[in-house]
Protein backbone atom coordinates (compact mmCIF):
# COMPACT_ATOMS: atom_id res chain seq x y z
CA UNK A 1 11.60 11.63 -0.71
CA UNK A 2 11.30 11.21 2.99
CA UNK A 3 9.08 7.77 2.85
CA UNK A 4 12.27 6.82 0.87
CA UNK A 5 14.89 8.38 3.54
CA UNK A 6 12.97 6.76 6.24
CA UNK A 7 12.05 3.66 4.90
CA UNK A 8 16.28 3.11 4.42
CA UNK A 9 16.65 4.42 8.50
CA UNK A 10 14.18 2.83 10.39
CA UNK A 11 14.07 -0.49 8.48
CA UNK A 12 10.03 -1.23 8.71
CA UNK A 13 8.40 -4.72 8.22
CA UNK A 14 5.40 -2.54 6.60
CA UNK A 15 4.86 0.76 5.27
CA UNK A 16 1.49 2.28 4.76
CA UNK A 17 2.20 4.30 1.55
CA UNK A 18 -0.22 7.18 0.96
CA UNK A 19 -0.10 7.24 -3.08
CA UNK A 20 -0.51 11.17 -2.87
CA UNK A 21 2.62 12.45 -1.48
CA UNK A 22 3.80 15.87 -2.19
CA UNK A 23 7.17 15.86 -4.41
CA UNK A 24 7.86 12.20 -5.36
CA UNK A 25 3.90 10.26 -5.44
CA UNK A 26 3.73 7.45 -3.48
CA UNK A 27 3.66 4.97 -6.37
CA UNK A 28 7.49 5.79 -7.31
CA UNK A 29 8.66 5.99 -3.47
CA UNK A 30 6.93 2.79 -3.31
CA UNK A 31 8.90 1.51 -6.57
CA UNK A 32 12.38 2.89 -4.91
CA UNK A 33 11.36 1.46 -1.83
CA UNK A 34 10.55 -2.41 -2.94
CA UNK A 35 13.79 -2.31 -5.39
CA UNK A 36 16.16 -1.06 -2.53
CA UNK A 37 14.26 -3.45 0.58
CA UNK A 38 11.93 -5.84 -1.35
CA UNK A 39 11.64 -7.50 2.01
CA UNK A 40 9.61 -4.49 3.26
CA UNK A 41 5.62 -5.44 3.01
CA UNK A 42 3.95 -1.62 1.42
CA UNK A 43 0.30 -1.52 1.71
CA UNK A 44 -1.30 1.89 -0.28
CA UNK A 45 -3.51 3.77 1.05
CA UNK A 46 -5.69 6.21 -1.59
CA UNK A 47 -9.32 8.19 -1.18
CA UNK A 48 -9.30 6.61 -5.08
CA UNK A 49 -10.75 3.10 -5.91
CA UNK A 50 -9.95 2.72 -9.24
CA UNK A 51 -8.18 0.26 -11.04
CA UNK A 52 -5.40 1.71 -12.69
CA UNK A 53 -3.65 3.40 -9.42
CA UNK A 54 -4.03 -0.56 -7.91
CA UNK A 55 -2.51 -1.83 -10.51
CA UNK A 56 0.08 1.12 -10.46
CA UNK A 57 0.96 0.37 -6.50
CA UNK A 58 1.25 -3.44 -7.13
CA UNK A 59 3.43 -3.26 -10.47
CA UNK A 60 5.73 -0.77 -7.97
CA UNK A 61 5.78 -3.18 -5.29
CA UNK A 62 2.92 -2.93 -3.24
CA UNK A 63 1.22 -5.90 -1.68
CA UNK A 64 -1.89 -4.52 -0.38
CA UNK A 65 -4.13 -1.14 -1.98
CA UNK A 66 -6.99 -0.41 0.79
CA UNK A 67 -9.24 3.23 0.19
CA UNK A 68 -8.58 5.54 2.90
CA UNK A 69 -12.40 5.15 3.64
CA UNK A 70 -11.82 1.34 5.50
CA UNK A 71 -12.35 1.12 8.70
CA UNK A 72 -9.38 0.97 11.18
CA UNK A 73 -10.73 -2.86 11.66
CA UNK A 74 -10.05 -3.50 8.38
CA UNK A 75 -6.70 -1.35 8.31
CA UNK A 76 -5.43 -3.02 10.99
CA UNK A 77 -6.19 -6.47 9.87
CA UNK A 78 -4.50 -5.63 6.66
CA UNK A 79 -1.25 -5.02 8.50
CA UNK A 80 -1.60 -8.51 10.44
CA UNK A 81 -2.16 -9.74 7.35
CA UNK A 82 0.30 -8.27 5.36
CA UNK A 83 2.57 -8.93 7.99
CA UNK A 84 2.12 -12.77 8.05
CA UNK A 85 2.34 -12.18 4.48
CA UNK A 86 -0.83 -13.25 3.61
CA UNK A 87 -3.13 -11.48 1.09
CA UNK A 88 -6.67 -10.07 2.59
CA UNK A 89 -8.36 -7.79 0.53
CA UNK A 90 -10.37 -5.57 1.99
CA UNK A 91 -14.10 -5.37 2.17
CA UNK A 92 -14.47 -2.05 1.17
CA UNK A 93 -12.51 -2.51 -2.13
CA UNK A 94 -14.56 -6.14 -2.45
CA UNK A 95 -18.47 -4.14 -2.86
CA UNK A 96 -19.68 -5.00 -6.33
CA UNK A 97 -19.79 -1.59 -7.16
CA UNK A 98 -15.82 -1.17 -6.52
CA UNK A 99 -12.62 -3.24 -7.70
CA UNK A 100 -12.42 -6.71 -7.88
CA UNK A 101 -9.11 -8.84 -8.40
């Protein structure tokens, strides 16, 4: 609930939306989140890779999913990206052996 509470006070351009919170998971705040400010860019972040919680975060509202295992290169070009409202995937979700859109 406080991603929510916050996400109403301090009026972000992008949230980075751990998809395990405690209480409320971070796929629903991120639902409550994009219905109430669907301006606000959410990019998850998850240790999982797998292709149902991606496709959970973006049918919520998310517009990136990156695995807590990227690099803070890649995490940080995710937000510039994000932020110019572009889409970037990252690498570490593009390895064969991982999700592909």
């Amino acid at each position: 609930m406080e991603a929510i509470e916050f996400a109403q006070k301090l009026d972000p351009d992008v949230i980075l939306m751990d998809i395990g919170l405690p209480g409320i998971n971070g796929v629903e705040a991120t639902r409550v989140i994009h219905q109430r400010k669907p301006e606000v860019r959410i990019i998850g972040l998850s240790m999982h890779e797998d292709p149902e919680r991606l496709q959970s975060m973006r049918d919520a509202g998310a517009t990136e999913y990156l695995s807590k295992r990227c690099s803070a290169a890649e995490l940080i070009a995710a937000i510039r990206a994000d932020r110019a409202k572009q889409f970037l995937m990252s690498a570490c979700m593009r390895k064969p052996d991982k999700l592909q859109i």
